[in-house]
ModelCIF file with pLDDT and N, C-alpha, C, O atoms, coordinates in Angstrom:
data_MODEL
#
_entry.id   MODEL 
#
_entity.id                         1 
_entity.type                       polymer 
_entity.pdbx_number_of_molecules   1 
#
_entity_poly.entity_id                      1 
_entity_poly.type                           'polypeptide(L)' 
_entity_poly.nstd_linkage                   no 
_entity_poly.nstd_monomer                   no 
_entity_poly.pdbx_seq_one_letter_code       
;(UNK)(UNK)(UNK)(UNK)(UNK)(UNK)(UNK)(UNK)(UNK)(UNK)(UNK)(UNK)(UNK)(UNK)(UNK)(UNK)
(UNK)(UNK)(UNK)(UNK)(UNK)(UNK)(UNK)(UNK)(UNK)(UNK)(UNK)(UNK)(UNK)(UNK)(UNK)(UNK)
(UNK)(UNK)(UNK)(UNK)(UNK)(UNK)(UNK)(UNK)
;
_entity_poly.pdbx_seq_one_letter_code_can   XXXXXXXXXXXXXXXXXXXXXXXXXXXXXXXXXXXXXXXX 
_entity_poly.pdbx_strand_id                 A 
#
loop_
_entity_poly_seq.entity_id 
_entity_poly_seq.num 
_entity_poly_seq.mon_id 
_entity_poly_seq.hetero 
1 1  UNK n 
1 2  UNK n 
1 3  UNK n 
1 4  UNK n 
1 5  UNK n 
1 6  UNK n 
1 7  UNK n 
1 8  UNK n 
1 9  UNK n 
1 10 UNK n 
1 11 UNK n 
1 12 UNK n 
1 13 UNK n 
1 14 UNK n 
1 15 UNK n 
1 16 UNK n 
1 17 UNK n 
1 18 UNK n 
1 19 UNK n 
1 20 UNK n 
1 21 UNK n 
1 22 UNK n 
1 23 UNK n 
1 24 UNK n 
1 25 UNK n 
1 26 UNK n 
1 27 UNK n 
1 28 UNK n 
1 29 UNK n 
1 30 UNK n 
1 31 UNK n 
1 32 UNK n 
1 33 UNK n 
1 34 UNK n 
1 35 UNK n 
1 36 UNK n 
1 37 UNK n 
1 38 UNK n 
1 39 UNK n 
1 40 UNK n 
#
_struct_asym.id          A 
_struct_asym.entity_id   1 
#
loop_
_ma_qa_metric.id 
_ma_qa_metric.mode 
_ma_qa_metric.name 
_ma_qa_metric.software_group_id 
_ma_qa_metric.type 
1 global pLDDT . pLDDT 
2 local  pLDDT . pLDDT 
#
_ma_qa_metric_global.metric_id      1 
_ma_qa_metric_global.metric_value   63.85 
_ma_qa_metric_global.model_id       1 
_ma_qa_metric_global.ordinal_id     1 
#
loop_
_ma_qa_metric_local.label_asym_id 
_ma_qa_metric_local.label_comp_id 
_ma_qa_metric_local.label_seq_id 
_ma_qa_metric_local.metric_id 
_ma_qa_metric_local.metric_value 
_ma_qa_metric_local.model_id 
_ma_qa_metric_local.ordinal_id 
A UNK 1  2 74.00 1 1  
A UNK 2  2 62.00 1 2  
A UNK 3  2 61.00 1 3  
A UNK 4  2 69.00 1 4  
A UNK 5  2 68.00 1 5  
A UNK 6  2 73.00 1 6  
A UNK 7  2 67.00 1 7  
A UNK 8  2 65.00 1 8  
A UNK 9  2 64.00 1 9  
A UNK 10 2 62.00 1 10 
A UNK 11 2 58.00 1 11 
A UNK 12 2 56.00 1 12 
A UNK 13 2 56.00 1 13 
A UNK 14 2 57.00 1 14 
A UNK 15 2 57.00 1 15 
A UNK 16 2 60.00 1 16 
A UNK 17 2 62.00 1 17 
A UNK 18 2 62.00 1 18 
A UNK 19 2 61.00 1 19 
A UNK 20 2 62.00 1 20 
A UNK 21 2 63.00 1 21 
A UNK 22 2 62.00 1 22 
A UNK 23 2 58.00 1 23 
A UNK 24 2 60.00 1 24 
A UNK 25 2 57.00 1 25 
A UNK 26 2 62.00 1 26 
A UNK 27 2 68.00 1 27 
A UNK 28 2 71.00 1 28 
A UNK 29 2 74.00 1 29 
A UNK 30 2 72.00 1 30 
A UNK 31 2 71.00 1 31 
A UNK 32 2 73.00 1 32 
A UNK 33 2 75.00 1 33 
A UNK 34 2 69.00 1 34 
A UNK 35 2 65.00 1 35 
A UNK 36 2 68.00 1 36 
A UNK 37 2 65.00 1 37 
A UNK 38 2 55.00 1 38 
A UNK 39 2 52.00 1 39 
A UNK 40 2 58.00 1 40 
#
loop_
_atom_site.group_PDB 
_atom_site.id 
_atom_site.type_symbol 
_atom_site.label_atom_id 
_atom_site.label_alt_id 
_atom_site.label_comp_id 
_atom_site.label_asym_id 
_atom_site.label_entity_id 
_atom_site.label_seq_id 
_atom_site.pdbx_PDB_ins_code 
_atom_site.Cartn_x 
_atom_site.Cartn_y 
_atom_site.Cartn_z 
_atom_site.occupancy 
_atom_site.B_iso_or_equiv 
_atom_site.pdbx_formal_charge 
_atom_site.auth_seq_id 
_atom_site.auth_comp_id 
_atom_site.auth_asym_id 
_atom_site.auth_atom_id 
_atom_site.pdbx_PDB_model_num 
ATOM 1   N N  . UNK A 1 1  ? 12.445 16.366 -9.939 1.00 74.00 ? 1  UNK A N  1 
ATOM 2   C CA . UNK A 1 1  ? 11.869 16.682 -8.619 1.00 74.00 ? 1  UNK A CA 1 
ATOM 3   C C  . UNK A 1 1  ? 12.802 17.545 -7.781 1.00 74.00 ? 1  UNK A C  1 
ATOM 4   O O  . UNK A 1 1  ? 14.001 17.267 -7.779 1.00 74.00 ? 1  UNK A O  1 
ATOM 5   N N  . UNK A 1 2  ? 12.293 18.687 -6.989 1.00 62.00 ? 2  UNK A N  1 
ATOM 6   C CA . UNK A 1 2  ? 12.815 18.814 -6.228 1.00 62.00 ? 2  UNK A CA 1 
ATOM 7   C C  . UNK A 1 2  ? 13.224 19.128 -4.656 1.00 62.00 ? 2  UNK A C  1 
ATOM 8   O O  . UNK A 1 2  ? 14.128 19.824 -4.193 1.00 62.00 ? 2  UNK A O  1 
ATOM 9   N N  . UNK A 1 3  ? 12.150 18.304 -3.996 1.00 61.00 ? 3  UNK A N  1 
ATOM 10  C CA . UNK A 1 3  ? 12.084 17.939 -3.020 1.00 61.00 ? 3  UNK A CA 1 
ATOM 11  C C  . UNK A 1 3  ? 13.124 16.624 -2.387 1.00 61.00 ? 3  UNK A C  1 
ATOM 12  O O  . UNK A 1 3  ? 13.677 16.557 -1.289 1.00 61.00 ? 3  UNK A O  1 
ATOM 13  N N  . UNK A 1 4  ? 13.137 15.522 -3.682 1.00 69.00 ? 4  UNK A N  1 
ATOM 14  C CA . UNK A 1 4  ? 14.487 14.705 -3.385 1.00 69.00 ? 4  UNK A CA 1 
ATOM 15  C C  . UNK A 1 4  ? 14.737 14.568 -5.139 1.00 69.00 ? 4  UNK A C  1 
ATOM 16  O O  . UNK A 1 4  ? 14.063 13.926 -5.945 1.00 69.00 ? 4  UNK A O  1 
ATOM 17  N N  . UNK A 1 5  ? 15.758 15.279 -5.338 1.00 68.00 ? 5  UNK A N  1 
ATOM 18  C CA . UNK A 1 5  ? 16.696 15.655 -6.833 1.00 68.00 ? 5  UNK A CA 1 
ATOM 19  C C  . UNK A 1 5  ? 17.083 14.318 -7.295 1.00 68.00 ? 5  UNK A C  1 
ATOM 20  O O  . UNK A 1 5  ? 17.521 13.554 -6.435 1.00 68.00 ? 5  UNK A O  1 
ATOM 21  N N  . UNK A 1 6  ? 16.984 13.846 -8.672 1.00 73.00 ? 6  UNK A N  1 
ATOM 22  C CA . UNK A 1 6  ? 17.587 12.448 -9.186 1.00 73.00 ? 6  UNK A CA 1 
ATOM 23  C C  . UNK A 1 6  ? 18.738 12.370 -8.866 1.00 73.00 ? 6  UNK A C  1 
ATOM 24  O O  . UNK A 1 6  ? 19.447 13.340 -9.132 1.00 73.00 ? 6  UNK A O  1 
ATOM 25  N N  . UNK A 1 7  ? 19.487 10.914 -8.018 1.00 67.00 ? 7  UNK A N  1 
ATOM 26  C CA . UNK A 1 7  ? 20.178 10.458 -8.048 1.00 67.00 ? 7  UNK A CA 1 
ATOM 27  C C  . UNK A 1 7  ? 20.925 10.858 -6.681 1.00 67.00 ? 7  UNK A C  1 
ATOM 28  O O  . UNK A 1 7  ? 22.068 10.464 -6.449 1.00 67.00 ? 7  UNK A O  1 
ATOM 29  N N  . UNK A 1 8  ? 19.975 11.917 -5.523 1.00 65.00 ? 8  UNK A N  1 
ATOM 30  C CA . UNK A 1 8  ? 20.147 12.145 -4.430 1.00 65.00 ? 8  UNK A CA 1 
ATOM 31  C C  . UNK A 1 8  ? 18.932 10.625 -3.074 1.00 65.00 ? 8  UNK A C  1 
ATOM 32  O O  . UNK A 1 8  ? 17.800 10.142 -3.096 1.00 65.00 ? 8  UNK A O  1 
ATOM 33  N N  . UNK A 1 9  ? 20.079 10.532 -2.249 1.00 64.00 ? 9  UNK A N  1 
ATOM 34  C CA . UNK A 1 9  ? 19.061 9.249  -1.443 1.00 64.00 ? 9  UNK A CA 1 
ATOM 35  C C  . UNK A 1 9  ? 19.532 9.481  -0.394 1.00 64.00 ? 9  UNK A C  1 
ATOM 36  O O  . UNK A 1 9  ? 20.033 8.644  0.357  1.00 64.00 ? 9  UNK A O  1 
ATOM 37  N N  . UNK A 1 10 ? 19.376 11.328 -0.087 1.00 62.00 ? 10 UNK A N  1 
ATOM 38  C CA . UNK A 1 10 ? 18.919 11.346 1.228  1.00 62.00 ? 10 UNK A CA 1 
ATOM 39  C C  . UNK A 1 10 ? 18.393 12.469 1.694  1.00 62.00 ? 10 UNK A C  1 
ATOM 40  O O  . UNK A 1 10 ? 19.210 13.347 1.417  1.00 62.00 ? 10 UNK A O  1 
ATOM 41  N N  . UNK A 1 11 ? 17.427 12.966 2.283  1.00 58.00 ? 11 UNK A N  1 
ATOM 42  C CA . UNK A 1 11 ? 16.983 14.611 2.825  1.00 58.00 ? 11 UNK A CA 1 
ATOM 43  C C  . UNK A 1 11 ? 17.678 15.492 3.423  1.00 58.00 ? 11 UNK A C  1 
ATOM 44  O O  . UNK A 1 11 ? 18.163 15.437 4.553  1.00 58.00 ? 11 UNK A O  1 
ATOM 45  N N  . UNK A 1 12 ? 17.742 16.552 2.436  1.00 56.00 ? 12 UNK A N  1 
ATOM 46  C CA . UNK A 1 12 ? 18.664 17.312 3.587  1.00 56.00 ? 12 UNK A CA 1 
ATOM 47  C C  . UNK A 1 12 ? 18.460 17.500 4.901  1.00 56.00 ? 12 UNK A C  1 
ATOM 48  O O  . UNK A 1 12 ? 19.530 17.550 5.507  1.00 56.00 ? 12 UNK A O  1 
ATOM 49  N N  . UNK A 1 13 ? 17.487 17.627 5.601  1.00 56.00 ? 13 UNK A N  1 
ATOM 50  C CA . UNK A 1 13 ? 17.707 17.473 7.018  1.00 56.00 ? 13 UNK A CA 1 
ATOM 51  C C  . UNK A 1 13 ? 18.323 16.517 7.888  1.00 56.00 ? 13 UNK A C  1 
ATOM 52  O O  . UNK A 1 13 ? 18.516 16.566 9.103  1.00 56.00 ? 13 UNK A O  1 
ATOM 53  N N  . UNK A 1 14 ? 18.677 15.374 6.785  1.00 57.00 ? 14 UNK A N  1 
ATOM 54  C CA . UNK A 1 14 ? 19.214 14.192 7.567  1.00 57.00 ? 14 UNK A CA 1 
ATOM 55  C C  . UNK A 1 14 ? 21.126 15.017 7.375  1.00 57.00 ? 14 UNK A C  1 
ATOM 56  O O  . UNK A 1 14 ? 21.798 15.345 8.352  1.00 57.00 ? 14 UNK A O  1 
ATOM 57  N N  . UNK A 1 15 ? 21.494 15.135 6.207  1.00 57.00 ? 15 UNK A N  1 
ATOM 58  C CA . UNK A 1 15 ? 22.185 15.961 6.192  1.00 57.00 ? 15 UNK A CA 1 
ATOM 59  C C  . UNK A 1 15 ? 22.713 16.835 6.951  1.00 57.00 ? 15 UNK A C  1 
ATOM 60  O O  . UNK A 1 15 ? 23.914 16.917 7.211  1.00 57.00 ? 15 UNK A O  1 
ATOM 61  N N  . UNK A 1 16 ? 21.773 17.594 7.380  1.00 60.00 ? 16 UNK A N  1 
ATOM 62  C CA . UNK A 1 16 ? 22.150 18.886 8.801  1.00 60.00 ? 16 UNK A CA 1 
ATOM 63  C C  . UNK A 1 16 ? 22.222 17.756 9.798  1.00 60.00 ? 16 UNK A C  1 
ATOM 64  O O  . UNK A 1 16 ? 23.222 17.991 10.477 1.00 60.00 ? 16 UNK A O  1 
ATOM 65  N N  . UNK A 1 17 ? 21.792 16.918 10.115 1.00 62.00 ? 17 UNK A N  1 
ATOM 66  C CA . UNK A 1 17 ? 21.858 16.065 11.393 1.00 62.00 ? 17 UNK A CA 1 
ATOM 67  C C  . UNK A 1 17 ? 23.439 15.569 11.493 1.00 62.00 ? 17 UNK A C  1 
ATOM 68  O O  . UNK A 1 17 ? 24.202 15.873 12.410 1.00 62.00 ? 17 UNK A O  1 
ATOM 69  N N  . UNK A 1 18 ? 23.733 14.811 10.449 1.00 62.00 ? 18 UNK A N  1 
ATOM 70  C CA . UNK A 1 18 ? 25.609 14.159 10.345 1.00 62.00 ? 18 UNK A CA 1 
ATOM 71  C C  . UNK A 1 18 ? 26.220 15.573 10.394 1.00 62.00 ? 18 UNK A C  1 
ATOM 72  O O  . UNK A 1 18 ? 26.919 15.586 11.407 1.00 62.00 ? 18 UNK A O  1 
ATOM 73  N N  . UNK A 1 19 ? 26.281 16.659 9.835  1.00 61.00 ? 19 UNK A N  1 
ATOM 74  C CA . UNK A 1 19 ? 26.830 17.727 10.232 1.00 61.00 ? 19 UNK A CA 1 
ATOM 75  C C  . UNK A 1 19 ? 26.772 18.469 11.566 1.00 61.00 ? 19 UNK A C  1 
ATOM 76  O O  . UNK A 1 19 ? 27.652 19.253 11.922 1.00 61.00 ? 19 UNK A O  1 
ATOM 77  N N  . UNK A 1 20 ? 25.581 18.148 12.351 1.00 62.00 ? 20 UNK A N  1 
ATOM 78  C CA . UNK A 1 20 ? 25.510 18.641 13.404 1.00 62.00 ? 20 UNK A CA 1 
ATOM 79  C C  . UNK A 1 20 ? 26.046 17.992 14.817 1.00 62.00 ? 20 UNK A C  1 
ATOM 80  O O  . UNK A 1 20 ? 26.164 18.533 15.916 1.00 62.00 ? 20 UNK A O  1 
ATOM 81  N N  . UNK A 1 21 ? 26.327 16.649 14.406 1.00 63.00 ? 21 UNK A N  1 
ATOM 82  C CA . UNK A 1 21 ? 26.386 15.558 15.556 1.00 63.00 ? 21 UNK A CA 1 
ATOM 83  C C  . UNK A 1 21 ? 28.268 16.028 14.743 1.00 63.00 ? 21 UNK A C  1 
ATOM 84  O O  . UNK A 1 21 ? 28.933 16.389 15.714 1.00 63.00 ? 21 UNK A O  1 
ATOM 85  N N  . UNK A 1 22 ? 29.015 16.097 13.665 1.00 62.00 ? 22 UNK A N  1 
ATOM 86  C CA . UNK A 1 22 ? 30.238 16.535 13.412 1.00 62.00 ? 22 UNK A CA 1 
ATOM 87  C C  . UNK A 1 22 ? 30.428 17.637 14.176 1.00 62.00 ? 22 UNK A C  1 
ATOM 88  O O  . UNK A 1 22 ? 31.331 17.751 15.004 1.00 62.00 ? 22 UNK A O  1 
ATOM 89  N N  . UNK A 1 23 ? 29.679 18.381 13.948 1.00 58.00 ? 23 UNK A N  1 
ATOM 90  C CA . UNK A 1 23 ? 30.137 20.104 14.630 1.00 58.00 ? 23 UNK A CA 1 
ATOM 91  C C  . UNK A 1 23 ? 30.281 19.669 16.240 1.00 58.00 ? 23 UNK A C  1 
ATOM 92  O O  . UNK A 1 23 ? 31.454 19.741 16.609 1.00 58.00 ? 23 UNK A O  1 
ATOM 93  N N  . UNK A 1 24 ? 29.386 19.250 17.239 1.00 60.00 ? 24 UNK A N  1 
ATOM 94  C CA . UNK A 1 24 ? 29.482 18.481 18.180 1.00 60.00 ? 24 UNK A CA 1 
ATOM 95  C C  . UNK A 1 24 ? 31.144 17.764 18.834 1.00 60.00 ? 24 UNK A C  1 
ATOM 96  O O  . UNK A 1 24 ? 31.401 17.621 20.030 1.00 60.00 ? 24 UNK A O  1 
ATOM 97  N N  . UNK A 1 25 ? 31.886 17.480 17.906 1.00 57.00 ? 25 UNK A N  1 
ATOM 98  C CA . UNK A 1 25 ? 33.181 16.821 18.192 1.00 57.00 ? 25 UNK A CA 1 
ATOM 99  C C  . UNK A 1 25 ? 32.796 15.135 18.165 1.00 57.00 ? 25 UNK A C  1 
ATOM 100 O O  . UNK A 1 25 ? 33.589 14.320 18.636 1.00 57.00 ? 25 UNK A O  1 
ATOM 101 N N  . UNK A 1 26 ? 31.630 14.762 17.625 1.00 62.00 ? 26 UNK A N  1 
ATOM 102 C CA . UNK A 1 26 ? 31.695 13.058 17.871 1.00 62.00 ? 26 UNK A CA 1 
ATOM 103 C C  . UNK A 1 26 ? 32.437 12.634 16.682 1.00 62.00 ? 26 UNK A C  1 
ATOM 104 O O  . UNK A 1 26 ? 32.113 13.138 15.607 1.00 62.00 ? 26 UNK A O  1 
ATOM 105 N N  . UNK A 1 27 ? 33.302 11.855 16.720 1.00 68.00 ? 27 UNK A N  1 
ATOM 106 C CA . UNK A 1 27 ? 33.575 10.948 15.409 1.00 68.00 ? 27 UNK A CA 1 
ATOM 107 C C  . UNK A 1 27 ? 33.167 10.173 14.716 1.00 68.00 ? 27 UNK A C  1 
ATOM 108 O O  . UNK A 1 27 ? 32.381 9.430  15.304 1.00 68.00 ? 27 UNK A O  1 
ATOM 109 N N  . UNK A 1 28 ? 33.322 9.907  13.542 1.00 71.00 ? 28 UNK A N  1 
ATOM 110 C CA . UNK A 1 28 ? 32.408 9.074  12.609 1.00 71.00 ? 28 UNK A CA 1 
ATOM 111 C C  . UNK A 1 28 ? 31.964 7.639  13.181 1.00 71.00 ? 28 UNK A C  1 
ATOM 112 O O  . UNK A 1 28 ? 30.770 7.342  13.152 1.00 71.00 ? 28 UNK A O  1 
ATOM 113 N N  . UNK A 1 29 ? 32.573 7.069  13.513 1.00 74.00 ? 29 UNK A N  1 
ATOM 114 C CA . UNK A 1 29 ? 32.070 6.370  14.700 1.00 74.00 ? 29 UNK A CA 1 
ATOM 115 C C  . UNK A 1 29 ? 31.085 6.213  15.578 1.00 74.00 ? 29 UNK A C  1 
ATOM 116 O O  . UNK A 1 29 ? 30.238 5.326  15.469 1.00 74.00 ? 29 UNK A O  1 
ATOM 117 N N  . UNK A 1 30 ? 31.124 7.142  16.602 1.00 72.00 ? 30 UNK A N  1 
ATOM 118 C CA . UNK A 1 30 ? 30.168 8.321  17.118 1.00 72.00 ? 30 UNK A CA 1 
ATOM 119 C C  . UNK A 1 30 ? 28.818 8.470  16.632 1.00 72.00 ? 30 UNK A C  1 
ATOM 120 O O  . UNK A 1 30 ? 27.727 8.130  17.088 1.00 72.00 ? 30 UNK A O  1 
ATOM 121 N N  . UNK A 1 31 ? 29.380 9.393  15.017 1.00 71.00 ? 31 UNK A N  1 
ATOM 122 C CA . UNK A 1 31 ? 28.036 9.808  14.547 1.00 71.00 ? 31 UNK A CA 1 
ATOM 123 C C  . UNK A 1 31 ? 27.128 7.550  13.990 1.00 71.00 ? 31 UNK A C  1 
ATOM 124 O O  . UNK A 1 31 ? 26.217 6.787  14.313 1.00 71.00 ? 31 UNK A O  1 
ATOM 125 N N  . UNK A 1 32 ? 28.097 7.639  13.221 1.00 73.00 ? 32 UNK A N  1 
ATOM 126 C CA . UNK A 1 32 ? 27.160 6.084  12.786 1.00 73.00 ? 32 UNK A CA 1 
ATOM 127 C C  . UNK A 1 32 ? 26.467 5.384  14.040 1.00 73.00 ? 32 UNK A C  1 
ATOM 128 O O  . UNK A 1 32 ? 25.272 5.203  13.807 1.00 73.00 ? 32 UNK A O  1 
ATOM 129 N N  . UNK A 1 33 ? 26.774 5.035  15.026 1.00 75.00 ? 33 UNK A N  1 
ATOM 130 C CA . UNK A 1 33 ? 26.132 4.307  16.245 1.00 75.00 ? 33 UNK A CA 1 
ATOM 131 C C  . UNK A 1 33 ? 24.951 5.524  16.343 1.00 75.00 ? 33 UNK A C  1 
ATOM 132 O O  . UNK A 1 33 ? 23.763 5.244  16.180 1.00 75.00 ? 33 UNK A O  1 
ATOM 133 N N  . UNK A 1 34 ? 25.349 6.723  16.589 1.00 69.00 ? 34 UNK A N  1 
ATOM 134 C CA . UNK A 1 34 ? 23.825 7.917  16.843 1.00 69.00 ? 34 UNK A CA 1 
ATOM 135 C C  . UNK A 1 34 ? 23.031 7.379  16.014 1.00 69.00 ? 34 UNK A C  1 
ATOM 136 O O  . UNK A 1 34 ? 22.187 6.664  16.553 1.00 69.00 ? 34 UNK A O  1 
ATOM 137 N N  . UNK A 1 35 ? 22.962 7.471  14.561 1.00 65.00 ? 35 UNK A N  1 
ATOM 138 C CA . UNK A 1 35 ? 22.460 7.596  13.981 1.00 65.00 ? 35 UNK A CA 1 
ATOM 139 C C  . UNK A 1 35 ? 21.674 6.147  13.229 1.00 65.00 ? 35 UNK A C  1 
ATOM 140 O O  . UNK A 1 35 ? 21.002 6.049  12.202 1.00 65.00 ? 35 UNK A O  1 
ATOM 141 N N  . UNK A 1 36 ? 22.114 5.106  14.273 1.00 68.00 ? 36 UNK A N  1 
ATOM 142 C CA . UNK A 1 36 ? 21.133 3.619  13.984 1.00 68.00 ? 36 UNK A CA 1 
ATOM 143 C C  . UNK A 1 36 ? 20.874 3.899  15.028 1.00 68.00 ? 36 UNK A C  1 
ATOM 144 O O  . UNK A 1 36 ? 19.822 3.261  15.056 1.00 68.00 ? 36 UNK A O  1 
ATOM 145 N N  . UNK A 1 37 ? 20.935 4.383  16.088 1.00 65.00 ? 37 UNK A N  1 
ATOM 146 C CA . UNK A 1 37 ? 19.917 4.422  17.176 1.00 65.00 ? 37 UNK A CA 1 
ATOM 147 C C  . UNK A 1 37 ? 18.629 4.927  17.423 1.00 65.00 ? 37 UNK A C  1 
ATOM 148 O O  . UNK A 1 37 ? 17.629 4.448  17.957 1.00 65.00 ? 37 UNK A O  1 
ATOM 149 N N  . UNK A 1 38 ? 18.974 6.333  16.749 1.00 55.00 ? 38 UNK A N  1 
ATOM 150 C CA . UNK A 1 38 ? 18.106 7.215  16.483 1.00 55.00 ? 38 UNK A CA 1 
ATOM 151 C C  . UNK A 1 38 ? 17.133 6.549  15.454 1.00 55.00 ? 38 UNK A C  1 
ATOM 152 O O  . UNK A 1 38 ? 16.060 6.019  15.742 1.00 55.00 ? 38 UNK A O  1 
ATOM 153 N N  . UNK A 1 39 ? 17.726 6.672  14.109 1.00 52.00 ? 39 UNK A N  1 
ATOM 154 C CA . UNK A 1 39 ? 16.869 6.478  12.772 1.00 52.00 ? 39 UNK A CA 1 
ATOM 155 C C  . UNK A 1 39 ? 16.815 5.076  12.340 1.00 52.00 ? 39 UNK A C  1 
ATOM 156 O O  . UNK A 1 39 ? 16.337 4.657  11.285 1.00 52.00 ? 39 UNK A O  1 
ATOM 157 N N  . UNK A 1 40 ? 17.341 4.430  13.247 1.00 58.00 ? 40 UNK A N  1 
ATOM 158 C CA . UNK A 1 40 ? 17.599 2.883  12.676 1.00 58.00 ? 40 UNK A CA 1 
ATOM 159 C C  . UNK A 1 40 ? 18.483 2.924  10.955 1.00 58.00 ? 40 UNK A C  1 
ATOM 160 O O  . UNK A 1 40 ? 18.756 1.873  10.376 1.00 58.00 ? 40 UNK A O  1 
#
């Protein structure tokens, strides 16, 4: 498949998102709390 590739478990757009909230200056930290808030 390649819309989600074997042995990949996650979309790239979620992808651009942890990179984008990085580019931003938040820390991993940061990004993890965003990102159960947001996406649970």
């Amino acid at each position: 498949p390649q819309i989600i590739p074997k042995r990949t478990t996650r979309l790239e757009n979620f992808d651009n998102a942890i990179l984008s909230l990085y580019a931003k200056g938040m820390t991993v930290r940061d990004i993890q709390d965003t990102l159960k808030d947001l996406y649970h």
